[in-house]
Protein backbone atom coordinates (compact mmCIF):
# COMPACT_ATOMS: atom_id res chain seq x y z
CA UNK A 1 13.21 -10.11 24.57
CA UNK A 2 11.85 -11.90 27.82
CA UNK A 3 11.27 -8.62 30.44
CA UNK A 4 11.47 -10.97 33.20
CA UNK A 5 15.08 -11.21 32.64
CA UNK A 6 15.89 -7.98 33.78
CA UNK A 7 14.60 -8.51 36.95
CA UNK A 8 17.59 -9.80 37.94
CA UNK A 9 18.77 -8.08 41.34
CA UNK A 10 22.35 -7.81 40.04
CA UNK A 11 21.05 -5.26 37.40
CA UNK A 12 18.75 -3.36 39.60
CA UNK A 13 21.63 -2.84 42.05
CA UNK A 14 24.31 -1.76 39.20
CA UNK A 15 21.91 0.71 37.64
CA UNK A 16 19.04 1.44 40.11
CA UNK A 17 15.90 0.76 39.80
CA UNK A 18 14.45 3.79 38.10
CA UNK A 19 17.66 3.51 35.69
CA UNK A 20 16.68 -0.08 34.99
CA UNK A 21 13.31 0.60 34.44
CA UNK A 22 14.15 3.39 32.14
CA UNK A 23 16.53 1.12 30.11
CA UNK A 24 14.44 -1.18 29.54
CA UNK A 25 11.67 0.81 28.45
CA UNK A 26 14.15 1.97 25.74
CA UNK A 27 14.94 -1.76 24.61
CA UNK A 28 11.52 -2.30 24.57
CA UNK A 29 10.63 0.80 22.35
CA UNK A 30 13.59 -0.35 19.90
CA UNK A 31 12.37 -3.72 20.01
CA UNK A 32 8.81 -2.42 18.89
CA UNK A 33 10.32 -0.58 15.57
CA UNK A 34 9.42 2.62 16.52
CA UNK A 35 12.69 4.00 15.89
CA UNK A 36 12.96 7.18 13.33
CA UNK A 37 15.77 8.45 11.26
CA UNK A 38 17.94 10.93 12.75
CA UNK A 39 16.89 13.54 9.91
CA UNK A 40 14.03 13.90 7.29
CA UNK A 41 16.37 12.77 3.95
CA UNK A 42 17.29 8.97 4.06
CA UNK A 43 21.07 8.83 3.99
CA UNK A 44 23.09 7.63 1.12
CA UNK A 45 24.94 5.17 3.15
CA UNK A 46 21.81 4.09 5.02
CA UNK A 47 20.11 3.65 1.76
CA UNK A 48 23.01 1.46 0.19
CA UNK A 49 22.90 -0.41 3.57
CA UNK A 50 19.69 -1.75 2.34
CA UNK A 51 20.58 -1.83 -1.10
CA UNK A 52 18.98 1.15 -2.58
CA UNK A 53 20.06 4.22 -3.80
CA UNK A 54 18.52 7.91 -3.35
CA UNK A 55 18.32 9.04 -6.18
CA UNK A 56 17.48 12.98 -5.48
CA UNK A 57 15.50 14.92 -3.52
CA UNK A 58 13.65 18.50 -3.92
CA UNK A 59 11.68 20.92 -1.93
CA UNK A 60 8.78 22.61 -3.12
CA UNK A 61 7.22 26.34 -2.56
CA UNK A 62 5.46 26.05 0.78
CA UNK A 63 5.67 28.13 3.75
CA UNK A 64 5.90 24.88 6.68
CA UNK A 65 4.93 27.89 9.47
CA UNK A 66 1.51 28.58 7.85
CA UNK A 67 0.57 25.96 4.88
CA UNK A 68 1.25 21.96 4.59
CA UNK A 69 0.92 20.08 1.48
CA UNK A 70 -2.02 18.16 0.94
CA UNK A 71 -1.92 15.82 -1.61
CA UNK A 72 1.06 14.69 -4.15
CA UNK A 73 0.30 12.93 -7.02
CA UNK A 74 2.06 10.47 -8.99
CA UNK A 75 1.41 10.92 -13.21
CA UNK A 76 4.12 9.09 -15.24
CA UNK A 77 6.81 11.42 -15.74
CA UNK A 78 5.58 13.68 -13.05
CA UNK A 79 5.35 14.35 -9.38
CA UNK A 80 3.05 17.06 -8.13
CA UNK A 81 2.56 18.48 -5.48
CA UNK A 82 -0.53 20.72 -4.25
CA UNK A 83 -0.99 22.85 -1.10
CA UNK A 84 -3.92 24.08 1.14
CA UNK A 85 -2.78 27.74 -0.11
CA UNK A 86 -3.77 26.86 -3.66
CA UNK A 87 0.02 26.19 -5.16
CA UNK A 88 0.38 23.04 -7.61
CA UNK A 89 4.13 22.79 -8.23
CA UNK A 90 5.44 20.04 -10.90
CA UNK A 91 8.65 18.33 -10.24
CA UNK A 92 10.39 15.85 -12.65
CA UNK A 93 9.89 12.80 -11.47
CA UNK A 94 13.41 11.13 -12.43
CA UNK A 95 15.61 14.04 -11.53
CA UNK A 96 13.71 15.86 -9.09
CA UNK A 97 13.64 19.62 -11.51
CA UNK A 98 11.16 21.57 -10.45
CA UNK A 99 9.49 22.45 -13.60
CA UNK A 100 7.22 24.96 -12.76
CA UNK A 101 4.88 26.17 -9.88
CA UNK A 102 1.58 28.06 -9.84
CA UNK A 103 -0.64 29.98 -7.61
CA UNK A 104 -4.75 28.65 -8.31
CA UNK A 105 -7.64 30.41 -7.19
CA UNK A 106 -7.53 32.82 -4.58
CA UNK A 107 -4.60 32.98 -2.55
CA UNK A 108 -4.84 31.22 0.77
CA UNK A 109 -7.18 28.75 -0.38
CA UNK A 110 -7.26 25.46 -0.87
CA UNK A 111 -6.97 23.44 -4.20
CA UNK A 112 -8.51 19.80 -4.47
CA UNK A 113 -6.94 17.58 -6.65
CA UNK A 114 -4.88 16.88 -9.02
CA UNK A 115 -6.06 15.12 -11.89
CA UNK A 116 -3.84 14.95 -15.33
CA UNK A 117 -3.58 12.93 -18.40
CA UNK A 118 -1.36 13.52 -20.88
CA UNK A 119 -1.82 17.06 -21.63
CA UNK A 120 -3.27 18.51 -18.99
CA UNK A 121 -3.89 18.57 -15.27
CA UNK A 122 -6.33 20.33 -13.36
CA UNK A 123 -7.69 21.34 -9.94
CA UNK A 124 -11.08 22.66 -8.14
CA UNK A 125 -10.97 25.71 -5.72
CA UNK A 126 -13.79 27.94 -4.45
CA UNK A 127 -16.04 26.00 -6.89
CA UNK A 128 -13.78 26.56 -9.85
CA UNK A 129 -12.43 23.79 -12.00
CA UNK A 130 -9.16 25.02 -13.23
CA UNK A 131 -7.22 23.39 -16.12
CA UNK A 132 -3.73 24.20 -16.48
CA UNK A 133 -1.28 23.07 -19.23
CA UNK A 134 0.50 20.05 -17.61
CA UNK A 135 4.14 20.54 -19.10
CA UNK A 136 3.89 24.33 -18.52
CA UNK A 137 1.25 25.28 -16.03
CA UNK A 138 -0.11 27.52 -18.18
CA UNK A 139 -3.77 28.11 -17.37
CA UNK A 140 -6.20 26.98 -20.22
CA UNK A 141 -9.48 27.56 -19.24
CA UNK A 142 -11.66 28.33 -15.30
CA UNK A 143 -15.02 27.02 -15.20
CA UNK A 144 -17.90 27.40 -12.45
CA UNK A 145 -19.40 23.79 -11.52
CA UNK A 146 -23.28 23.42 -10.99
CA UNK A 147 -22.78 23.30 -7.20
CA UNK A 148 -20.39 22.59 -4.62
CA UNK A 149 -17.60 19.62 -5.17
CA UNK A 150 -16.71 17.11 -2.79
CA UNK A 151 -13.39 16.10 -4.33
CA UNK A 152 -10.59 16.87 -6.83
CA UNK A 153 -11.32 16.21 -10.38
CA UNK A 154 -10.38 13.13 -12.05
CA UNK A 155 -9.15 13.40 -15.94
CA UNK A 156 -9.85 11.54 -18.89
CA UNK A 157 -8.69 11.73 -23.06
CA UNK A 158 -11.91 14.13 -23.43
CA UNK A 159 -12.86 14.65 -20.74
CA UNK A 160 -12.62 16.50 -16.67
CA UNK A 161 -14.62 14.47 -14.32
CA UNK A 162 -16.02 15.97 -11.27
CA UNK A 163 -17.75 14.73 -7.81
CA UNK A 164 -20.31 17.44 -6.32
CA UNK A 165 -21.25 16.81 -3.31
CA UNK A 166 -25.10 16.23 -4.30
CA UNK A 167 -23.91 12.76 -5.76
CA UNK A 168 -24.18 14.10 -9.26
CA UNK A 169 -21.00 13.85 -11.34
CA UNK A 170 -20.44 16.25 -14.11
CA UNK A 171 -17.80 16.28 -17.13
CA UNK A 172 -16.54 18.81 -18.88
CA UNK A 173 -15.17 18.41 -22.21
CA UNK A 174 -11.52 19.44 -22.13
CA UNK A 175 -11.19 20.95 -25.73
CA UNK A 176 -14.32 22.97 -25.46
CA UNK A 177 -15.24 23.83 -22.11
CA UNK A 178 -18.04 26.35 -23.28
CA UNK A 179 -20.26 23.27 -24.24
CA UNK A 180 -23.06 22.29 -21.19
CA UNK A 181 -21.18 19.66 -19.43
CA UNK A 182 -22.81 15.88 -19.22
CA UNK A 183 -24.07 14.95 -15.86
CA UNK A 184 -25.21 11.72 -14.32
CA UNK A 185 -26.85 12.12 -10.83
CA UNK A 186 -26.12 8.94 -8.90
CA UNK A 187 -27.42 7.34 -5.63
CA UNK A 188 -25.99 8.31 -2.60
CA UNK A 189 -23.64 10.87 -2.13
CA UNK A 190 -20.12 10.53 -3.17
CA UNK A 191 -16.90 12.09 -0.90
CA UNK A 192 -14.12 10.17 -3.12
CA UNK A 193 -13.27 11.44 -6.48
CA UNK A 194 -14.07 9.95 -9.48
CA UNK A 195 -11.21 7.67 -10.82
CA UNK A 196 -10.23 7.55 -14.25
CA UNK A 197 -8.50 4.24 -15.30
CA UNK A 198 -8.21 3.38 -19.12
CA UNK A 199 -11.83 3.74 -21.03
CA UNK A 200 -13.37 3.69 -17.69
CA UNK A 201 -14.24 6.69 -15.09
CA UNK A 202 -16.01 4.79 -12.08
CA UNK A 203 -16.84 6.69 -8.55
CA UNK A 204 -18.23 5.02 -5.67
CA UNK A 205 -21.06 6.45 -3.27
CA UNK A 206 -22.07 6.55 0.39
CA UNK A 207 -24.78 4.27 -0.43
CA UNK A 208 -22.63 1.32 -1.23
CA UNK A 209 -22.49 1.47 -5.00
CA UNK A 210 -19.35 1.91 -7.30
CA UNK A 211 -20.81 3.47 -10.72
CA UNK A 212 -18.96 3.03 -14.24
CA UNK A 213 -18.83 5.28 -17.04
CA UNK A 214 -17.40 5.25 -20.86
CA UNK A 215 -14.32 7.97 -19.68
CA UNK A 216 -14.37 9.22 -23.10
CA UNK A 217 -17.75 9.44 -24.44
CA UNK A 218 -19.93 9.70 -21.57
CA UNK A 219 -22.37 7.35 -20.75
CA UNK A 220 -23.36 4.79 -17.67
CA UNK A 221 -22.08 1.05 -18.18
CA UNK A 222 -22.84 -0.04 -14.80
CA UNK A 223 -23.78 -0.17 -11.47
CA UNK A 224 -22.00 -2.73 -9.15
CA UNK A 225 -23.11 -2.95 -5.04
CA UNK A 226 -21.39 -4.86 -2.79
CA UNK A 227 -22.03 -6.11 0.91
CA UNK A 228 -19.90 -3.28 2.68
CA UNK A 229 -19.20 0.74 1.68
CA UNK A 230 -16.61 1.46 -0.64
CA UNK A 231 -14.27 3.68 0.71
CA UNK A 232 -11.19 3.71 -1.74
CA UNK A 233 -10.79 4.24 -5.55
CA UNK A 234 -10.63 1.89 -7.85
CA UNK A 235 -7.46 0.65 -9.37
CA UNK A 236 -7.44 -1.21 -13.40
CA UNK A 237 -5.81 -3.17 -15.58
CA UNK A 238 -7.03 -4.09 -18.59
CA UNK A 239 -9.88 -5.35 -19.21
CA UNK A 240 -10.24 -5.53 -15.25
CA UNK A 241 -11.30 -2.95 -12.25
CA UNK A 242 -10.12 -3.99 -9.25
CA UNK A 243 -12.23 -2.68 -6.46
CA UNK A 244 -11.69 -2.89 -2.48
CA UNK A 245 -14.52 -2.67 -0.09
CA UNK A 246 -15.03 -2.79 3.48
CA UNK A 247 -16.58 -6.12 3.90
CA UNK A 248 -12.88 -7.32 3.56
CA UNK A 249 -13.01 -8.51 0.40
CA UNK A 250 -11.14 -7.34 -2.72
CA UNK A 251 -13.05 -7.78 -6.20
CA UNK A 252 -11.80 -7.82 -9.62
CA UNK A 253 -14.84 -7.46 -12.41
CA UNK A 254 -14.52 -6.52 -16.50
CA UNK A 255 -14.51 -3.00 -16.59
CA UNK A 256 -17.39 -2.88 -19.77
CA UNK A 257 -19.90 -5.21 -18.50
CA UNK A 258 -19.34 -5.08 -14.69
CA UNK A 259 -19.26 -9.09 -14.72
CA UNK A 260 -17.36 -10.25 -11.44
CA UNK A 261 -14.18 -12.24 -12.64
CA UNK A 262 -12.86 -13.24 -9.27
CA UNK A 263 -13.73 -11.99 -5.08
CA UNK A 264 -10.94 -12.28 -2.81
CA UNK A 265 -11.35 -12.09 0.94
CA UNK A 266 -8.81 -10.53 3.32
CA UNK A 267 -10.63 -11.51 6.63
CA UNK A 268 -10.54 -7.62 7.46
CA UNK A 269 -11.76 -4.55 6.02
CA UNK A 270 -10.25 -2.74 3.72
CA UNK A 271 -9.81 1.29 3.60
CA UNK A 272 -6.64 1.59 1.03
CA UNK A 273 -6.46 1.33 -2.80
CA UNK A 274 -5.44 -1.70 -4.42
CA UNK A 275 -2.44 -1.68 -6.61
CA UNK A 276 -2.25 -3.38 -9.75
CA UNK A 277 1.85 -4.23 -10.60
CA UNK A 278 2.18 -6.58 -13.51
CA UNK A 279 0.98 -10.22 -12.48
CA UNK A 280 0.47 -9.40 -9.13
CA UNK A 281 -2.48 -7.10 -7.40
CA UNK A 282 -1.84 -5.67 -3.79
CA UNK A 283 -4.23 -4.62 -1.23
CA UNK A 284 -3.29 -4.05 2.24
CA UNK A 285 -6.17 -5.04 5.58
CA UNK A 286 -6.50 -3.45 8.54
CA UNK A 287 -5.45 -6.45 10.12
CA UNK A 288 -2.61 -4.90 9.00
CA UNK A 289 -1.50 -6.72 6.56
CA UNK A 290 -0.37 -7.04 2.69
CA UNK A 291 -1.73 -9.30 0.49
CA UNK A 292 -0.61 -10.49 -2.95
CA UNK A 293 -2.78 -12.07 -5.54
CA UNK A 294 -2.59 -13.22 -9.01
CA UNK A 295 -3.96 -10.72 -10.84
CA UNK A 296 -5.77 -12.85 -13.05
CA UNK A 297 -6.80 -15.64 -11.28
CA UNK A 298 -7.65 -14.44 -7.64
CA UNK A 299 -5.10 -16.81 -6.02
CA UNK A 300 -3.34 -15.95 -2.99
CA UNK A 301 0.49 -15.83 -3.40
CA UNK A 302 1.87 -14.30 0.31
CA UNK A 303 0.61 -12.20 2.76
CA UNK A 304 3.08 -10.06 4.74
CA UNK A 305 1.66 -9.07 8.40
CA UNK A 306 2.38 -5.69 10.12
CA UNK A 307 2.06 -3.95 6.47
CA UNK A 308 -0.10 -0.74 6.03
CA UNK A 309 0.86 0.50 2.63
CA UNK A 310 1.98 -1.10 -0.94
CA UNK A 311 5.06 1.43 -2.07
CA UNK A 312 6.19 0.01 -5.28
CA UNK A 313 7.64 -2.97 -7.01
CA UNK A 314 10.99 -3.65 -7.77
CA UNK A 315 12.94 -5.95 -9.76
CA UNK A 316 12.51 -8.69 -6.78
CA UNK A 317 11.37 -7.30 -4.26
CA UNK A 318 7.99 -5.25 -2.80
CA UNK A 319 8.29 -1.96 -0.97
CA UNK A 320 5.79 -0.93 1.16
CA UNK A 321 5.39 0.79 4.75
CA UNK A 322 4.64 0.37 8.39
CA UNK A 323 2.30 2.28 10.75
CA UNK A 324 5.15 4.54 11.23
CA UNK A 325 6.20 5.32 7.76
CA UNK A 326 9.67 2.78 7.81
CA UNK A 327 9.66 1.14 4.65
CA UNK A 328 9.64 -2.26 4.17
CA UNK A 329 11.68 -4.65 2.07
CA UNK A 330 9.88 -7.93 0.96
CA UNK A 331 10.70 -10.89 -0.99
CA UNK A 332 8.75 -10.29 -4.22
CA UNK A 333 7.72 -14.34 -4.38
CA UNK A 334 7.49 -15.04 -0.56
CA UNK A 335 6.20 -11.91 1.29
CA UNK A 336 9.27 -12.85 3.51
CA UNK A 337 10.69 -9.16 5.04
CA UNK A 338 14.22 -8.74 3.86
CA UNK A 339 15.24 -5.41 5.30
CA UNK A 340 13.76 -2.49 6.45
CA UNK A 341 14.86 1.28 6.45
CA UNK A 342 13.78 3.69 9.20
CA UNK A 343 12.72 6.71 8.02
CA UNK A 344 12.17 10.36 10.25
CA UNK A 345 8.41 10.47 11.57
CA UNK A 346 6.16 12.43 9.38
CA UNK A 347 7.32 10.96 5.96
CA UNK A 348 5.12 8.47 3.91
CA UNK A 349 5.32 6.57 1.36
CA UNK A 350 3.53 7.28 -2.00
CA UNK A 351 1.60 4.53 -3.60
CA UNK A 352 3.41 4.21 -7.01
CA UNK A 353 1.90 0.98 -9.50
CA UNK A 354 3.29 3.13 -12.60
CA UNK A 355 7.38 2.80 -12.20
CA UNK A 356 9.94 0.97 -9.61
CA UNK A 357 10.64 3.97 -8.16
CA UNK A 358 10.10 4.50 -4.36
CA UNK A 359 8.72 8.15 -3.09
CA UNK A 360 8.93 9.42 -0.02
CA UNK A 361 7.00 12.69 0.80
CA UNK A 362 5.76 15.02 3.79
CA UNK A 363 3.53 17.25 4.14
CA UNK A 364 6.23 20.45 4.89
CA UNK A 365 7.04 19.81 0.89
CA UNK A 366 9.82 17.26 0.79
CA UNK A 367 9.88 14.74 -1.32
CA UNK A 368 12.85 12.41 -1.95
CA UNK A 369 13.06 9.27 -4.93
CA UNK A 370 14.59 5.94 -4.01
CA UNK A 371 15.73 3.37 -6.32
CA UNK A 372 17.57 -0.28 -6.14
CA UNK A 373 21.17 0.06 -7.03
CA UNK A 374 22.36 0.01 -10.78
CA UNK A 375 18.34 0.70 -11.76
CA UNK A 376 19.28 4.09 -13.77
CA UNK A 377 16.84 3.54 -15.82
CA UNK A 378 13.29 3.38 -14.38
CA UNK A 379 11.59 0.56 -14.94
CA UNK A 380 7.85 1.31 -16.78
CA UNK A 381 4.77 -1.43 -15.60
CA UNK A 382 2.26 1.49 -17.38
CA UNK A 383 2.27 3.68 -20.10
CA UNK A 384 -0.12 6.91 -20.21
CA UNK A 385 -3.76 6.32 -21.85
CA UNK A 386 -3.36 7.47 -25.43
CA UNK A 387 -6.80 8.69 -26.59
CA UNK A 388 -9.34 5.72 -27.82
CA UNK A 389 -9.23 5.01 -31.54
CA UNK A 390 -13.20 4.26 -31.78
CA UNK A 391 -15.98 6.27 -30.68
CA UNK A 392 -17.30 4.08 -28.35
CA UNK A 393 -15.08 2.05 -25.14
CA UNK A 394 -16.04 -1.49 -27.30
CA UNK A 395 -13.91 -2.55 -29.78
CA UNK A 396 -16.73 -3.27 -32.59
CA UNK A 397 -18.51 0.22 -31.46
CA UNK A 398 -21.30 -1.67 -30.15
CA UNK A 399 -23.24 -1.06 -26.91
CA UNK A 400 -21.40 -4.10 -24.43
CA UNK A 401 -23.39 -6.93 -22.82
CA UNK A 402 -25.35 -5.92 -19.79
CA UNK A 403 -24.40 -7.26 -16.44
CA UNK A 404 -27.10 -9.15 -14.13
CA UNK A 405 -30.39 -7.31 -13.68
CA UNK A 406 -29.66 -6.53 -10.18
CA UNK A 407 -26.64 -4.66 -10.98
CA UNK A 408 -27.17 -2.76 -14.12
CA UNK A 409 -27.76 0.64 -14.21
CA UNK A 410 -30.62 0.39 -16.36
CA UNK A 411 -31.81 4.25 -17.20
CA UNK A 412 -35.92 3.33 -17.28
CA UNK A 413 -35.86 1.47 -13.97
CA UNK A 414 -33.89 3.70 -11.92
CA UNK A 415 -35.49 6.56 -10.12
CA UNK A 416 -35.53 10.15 -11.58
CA UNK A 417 -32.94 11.17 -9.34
CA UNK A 418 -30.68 8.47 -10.88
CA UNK A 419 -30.32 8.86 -14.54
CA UNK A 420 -28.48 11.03 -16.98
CA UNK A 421 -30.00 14.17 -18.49
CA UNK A 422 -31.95 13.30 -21.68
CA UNK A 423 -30.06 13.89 -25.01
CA UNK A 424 -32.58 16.79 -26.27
CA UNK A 425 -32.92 18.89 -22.96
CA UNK A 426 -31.44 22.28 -23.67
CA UNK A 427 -30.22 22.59 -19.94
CA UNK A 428 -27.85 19.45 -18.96
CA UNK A 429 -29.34 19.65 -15.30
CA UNK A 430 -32.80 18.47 -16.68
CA UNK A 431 -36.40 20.89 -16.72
CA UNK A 432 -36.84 19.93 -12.63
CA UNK A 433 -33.30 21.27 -11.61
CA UNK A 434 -33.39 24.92 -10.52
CA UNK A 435 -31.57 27.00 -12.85
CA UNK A 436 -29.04 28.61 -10.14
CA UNK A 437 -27.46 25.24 -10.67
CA UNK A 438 -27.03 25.66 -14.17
CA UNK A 439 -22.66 25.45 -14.82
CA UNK A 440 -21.92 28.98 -16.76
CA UNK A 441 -19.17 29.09 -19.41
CA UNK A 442 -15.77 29.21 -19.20
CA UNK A 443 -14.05 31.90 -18.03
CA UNK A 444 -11.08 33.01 -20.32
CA UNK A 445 -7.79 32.39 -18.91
CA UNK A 446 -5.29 34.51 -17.05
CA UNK A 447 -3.13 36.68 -19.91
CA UNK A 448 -0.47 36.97 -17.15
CA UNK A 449 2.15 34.17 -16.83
CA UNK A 450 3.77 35.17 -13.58
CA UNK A 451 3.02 31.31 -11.90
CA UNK A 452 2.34 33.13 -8.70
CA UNK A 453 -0.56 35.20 -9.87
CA UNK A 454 -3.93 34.12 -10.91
């Protein structure tokens, strides 16, 4: 809309000036696509206006005049939900069922996390790493890390990954959590946490380097640095990590050797995950904008300005999300926008590579599922990790290739502080650590099952 049209006298005498002005500021505001949904759930008939359906929505335990939710987390067949009061609550994530919610740590504290594979999901509070049951929330087992963490654990067949904020990463070994855990002290310090994707655990550091580890039988396979910090986690599909840094460009290497397989450059930086859907990867600038790739080659296929956040995938069409949460409806060959669906300010979507499914959450605990009409059925691009068959993350058991000499994480030319404990030290933190940061053993579970009660 031109604004010098409505300077018009005609207009400004009908309505006043102030009127006028205040009209068109309106216009304007609409023009912009700032406008918000009337209420927090997405309407049925709004949704089938843009050819979706809502499929259900839930509410979980959280008291909006005193706690917000802090994270929700997306695993499979699961939605979960954690709060800064320490409650993890597990919803279905195809009907919505709450399954069951429990209290962690103190009450009135904070929980970081989740992390889950297929059994089990777990969370650190108050310097605890907690491992609950995932399909009952049963608590298995408490253990106190070596020092203070800087993130949520991450979760593995084997194995619960954790970030401390020394740089060092420890795992503990999920069916016997009385063992020393294995450690690797990396360079730099490290504020993301680790990321577990397939046979590969990798975590990035302040210092510019993304570090990869065998997820189930612990042991460095590389070290890759690029030209600009690395800000987001990782995402993977096999035999490829696709990692996003912020000198703008998005990079997909093998996830064994660390050998690069393709570099694509948005022009901007980059401070959001990729997503890996199928043939196509997603990674959104700060330009803003969305860009879609080939997965395997590196090719460009569309980029969609004005995008902030990849949602999910459908059939043929993308769903992602504005700067003010609306969700947007592209054209899954083009990039062209097809629709769009205002939603009520505060709600965001979650970042879902996994199923078609659209999720929109806040953080007073409401989260509600969207789904293109007629898709009953979800539509699966993963499946969860089933534990590896061989010992070691090759195929043939043996040790894979190195990558270049500048990159590797080669054990005798990296400084002390940089290497993993030796296999015949009693004490996993090494003879130099001080022993007040030796990790004691695991703390028996709760006997009480009330999920509100530690």
């Amino acid at each position: 809309m031109n604004p010098t049209l409505w300077n018009c006298s005609p207009f400004c005498r009908s309505f006043g000036l102030p009127s006028a002005i205040l009209v068109l500021s309106a216009l304007v505001w609409l023009g912009n696509g700032t406008t918000q949904a009337e209420g927090p759930l997405v309407t049925r008939e709004m949704a089938a206006s843009k050819g979706l359906e809502r499929a259900w929505f839930a509410q979980i335990p959280v008291d909006p005049s005193r706690h917000r939710v802090t994270t929700w987390y997306l695993y499979y067949d699961c939605i979960y939900g954690v709060t800064d009061s320490g409650v993890i609550t597990a919803l279905n994530a195809e009907t919505g069922e709450q399954l069951w919610a429990k209290q962690v740590g103190r009450p009135g504290h904070p929980a970081f996390g989740p992390g889950a594979n297929a059994d089990y999901i777990s969370v650190v509070s108050g310097g605890k790493l907690y491992v609950l049951d995932r399909h009952t929330g049963r608590m298995k087992w408490i253990r106190e890390l070596g020092s203070a963490p800087s993130s949520g654990p991450a979760l593995s067949s084997n194995y619960a990954y954790v970030a401390l904020v020394t740089g060092r990463i420890e795992g503990y070994k999920l069916d016997d959590p009385k063992t020393q855990p294995w450690y690797y002290q990396s360079k730099g310090r490290t504020y993301l946490r680790p990321t577990v994707t397939g046979n590969v655990v990798s975590w990035p550091t302040a210092a510019g380097y993304l570090y990869a580890a065998d997820a189930n039988n612990p042991r460095i396979l590389f070290r890759l640095q690029t030209s600009g910090d690395i800000v987001t986690s990782p995402a993977q599909l096999p035999p490829n990590l696709y990692i996003a840094s912020l000198d703008g460009y998005l990079y997909c290497i093998n996830e064994l050797t660390g050998n690069e397989e393709w570099r694509y450059s948005t022009g901007y930086s980059i401070t959001s995950s990729p997503a890996v859907v199928g043939d196509m990867a997603f990674v959104a600038s700060f330009e803003p904008a969305l860009h879609a790739i080939d997965s395997k080659t590196g090719d460009e296929k569309w980029i969609a300005t004005g995008v902030n956040h990849f949602a999910a995938r459908g059939k043929d069409r993308v769903y992602a999300s504005d700067k003010y949460g609306h969700v947007l409806i592209l054209d899954s060959a083009t990039g062209r926008q097809v629709g769009r669906l205002p939603v009520a300010e505060g709600l965001t979507t979650l970042v879902n590579y996994q199923t078609d499914r659209i999720f929109l959450v806040n953080d007073r605990g409401l989260v509600q599922c969207l789904h293109e009409i007629g898709a009953n059925e979800p539509t699966l691009y993963r499946q969860p990790i089933a534990p590896p068959a061989a010992k070691d993350a090759t195929a043939d058991g043996e040790k894979p290739p190195a990558p270049p000499a500048e990159d590797a994480a080669d054990e005798t030319a990296e400084p002390a502080a940089d290497a993993p404990a030796p296999a015949d030290e009693k004490s996993p933190f090494g003879a130099d650590e001080p022993a007040a940061d030796e990790a004691p053993a695991a703390e028996e579970a709760p006997a009480d099952d009330n999920p509100f009660e530690e």
